[in-house]
Protein backbone atom coordinates (compact mmCIF):
# COMPACT_ATOMS: atom_id res chain seq x y z
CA UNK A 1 -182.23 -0.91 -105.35
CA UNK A 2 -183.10 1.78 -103.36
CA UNK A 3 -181.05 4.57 -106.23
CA UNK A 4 -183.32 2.68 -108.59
CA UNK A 5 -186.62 3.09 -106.50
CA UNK A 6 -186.02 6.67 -106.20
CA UNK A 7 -184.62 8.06 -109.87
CA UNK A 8 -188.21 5.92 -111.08
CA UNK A 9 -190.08 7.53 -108.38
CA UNK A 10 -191.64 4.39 -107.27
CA UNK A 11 -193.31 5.00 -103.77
CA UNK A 12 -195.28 1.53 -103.63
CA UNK A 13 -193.93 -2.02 -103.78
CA UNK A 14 -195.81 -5.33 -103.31
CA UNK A 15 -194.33 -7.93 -102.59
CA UNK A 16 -195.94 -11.32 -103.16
CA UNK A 17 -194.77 -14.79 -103.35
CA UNK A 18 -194.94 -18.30 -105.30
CA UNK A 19 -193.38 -21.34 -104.18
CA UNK A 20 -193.95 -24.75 -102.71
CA UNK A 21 -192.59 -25.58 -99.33
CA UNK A 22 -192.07 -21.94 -98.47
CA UNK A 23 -195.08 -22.49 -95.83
CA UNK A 24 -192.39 -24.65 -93.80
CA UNK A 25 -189.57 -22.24 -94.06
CA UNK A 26 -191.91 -19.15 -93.14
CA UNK A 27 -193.34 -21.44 -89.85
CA UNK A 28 -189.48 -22.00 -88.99
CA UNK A 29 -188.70 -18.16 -89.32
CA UNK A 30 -191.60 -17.65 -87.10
CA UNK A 31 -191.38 -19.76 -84.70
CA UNK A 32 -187.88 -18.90 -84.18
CA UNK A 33 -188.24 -15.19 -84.50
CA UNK A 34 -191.52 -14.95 -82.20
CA UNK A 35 -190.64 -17.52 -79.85
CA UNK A 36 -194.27 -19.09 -80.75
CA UNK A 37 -194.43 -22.92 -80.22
CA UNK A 38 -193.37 -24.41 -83.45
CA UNK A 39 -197.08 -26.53 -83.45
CA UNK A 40 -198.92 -22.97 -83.48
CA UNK A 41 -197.26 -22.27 -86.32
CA UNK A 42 -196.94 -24.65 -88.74
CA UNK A 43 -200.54 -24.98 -91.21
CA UNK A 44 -201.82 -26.94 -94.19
CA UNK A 45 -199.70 -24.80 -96.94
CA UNK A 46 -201.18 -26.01 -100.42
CA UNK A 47 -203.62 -28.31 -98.59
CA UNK A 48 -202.18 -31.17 -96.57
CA UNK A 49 -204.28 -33.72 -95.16
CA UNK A 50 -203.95 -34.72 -91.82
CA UNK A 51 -201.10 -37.44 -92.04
CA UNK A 52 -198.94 -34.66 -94.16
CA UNK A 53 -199.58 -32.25 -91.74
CA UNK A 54 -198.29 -34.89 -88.61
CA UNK A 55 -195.34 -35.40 -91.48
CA UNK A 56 -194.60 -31.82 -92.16
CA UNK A 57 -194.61 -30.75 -88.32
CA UNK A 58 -192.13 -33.64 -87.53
CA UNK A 59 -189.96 -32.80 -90.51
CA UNK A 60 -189.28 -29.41 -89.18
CA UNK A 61 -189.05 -30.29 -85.61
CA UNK A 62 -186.30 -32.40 -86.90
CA UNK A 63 -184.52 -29.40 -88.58
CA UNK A 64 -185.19 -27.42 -85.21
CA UNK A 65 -183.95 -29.72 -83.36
CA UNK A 66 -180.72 -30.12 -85.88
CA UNK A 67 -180.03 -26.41 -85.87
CA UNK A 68 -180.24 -26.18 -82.32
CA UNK A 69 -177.79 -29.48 -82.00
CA UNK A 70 -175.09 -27.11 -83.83
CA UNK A 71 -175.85 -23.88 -81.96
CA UNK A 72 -178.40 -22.25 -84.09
CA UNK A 73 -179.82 -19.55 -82.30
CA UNK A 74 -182.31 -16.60 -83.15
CA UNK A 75 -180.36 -14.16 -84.31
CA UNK A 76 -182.30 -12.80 -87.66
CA UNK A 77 -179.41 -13.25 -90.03
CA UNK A 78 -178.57 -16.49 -88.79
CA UNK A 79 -182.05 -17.96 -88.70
CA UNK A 80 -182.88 -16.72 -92.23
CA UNK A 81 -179.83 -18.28 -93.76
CA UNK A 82 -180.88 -21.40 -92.08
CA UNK A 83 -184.45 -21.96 -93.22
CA UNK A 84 -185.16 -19.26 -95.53
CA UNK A 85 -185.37 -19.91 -99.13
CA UNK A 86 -183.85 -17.68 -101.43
CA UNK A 87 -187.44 -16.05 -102.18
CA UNK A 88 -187.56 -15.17 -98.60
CA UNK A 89 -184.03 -13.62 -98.46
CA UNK A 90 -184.59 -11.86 -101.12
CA UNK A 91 -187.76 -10.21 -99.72
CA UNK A 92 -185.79 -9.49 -96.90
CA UNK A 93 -183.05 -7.64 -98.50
CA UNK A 94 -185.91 -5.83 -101.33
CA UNK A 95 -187.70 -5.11 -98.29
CA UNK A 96 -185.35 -3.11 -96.31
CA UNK A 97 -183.95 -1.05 -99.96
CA UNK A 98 -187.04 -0.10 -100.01
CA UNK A 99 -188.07 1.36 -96.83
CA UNK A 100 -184.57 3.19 -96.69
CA UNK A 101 -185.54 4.58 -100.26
CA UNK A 102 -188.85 5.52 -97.86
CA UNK A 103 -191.27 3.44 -100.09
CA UNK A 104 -194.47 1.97 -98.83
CA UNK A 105 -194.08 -1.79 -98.73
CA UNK A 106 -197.38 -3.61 -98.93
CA UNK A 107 -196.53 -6.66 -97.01
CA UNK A 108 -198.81 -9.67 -98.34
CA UNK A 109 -199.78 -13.10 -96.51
CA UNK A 110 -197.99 -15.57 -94.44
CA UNK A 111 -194.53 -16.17 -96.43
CA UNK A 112 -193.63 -12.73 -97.14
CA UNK A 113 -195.12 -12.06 -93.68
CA UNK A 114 -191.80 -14.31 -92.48
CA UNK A 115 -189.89 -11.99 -94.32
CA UNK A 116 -191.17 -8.57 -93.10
CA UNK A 117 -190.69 -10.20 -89.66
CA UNK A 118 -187.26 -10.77 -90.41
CA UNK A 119 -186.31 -7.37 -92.19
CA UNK A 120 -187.92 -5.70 -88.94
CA UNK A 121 -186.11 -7.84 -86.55
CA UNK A 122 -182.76 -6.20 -88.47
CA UNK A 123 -184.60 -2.31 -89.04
CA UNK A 124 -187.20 -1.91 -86.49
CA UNK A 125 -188.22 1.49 -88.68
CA UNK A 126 -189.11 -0.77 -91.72
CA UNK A 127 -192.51 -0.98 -90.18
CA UNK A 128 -192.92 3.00 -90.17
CA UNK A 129 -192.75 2.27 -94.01
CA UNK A 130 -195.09 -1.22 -93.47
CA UNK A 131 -199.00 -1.70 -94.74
CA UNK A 132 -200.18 -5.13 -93.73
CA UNK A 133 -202.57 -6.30 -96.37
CA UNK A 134 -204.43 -9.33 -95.06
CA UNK A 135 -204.23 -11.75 -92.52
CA UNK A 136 -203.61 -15.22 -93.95
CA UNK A 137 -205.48 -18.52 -92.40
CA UNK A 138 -202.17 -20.28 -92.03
CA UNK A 139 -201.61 -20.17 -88.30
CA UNK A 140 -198.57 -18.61 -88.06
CA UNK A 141 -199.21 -15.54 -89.46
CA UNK A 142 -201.18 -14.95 -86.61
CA UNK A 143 -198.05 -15.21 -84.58
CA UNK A 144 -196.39 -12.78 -87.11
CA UNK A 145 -198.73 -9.54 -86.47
CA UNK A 146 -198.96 -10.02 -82.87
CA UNK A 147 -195.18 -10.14 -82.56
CA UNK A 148 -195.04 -6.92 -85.01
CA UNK A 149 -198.20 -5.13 -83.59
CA UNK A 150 -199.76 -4.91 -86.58
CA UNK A 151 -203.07 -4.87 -87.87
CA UNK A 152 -203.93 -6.24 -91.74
CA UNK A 153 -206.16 -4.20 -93.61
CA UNK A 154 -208.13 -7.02 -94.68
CA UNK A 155 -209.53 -10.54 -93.06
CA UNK A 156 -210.93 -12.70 -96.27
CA UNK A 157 -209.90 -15.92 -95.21
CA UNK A 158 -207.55 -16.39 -97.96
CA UNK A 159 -205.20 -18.89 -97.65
CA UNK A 160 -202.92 -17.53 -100.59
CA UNK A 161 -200.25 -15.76 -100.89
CA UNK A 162 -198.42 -14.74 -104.87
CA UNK A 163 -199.28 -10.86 -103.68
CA UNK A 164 -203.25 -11.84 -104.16
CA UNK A 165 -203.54 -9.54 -100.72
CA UNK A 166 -201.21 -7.03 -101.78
CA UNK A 167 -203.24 -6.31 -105.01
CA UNK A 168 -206.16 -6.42 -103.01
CA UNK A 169 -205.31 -3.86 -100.34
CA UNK A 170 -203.51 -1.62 -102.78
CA UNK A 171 -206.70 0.74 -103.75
CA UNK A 172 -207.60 1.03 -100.24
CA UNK A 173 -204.10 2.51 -99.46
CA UNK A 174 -204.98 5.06 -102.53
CA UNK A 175 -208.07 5.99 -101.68
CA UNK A 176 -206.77 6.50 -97.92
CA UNK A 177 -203.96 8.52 -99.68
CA UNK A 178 -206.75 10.61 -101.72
CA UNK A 179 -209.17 11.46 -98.71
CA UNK A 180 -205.38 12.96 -96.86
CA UNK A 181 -204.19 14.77 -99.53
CA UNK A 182 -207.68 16.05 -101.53
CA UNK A 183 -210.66 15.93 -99.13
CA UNK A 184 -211.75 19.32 -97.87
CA UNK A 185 -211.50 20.41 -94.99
CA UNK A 186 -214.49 22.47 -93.05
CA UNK A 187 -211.99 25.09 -93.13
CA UNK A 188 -211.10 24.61 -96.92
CA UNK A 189 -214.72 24.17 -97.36
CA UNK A 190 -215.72 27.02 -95.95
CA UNK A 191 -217.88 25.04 -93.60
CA UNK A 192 -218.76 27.75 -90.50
CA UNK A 193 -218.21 26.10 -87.06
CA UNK A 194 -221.13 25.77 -84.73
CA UNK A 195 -221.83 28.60 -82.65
């Protein structure tokens, strides 16, 4: 990928998600990866009413508690093959070609948020390359930036993911990029300092 990204001279990739259920693998990847109670991160994904959200947070206590039974721990590569879905791995794998091809990755919401946290648990420099788009209202992702130290650009409440935040966020990386590279400077300007 990362021969591809550079002979097409791609320097931006969103990634984005669709799926069902990927809420629960993302809360798993989380919780293991952050060391964030598994409760605090686990939300309503598409909706869930209150008795699917009691069912979804004992569901994956019961895988926790399974993968722990067999000696699961929290290494990244082992916790990913666990409970990620293939989506996730392969945001994980797109995610680090593309930061060693030195390509800005705008990271979007909650599930691909699981995977950035997961590439930069295996390359700690994918986050040189990272722009955080928006901060999702699924608990966990909160969980997510505080364990990376990251900021999102954006705070909409969305509880989406499919990229929405990515596409959002992407003109406010290029007009950040435009005011570095073509603003004038006083010096460029010709502004005189004060005396």
């Amino acid at each position: 990928m990362s021969r591809n990204l550079s002979a097409n001279r791609c320097n931006v990739v969103g990634f984005g998600e669709m799926g069902i259920g990927n809420t629960a693998a993302a809360s798993l990847l989380t919780h293991c990866l952050t060391g964030t109670p598994l409760a605090d991160c686990i939300g309503r994904g598409a909706g869930l009413d209150d008795v699917g959200l009691a069912r979804k947070q004992a569901l994956l206590e019961q895988a926790l508690q399974r993968y722990r039974a067999v000696g699961g721990n929290d290494e990244p590569l082992n916790v990913l093959a666990e409970f990620g879905g293939f989506e996730i791995a392969m945001m994980v794998g797109a995610m680090l070609a593309a930061a060693q091809a030195k390509t800005v990755l705008l990271i979007d919401g909650f599930i691909v948020g699981a995977a950035a946290l997961t590439a930069a648990r295996l390359a700690p420099a994918l986050l040189d390359y990272s722009v955080f788009c928006h901060c999702s209202a699924e608990p966990g992702h909160a969980a997510q930036l505080q364990a990376l130290a990251v900021e999102p650009l954006l705070d909409l409440g969305l509880r989406l993911g499919e990229g929405t935040g990515a596409a959002l966020a992407y003109p406010l990386v290029r007009a950040a990029l435009g005011f570095l590279n073509d603003m004038a400077s006083f010096e460029s300007a010709g502004v005189s300092e004060k005396a």
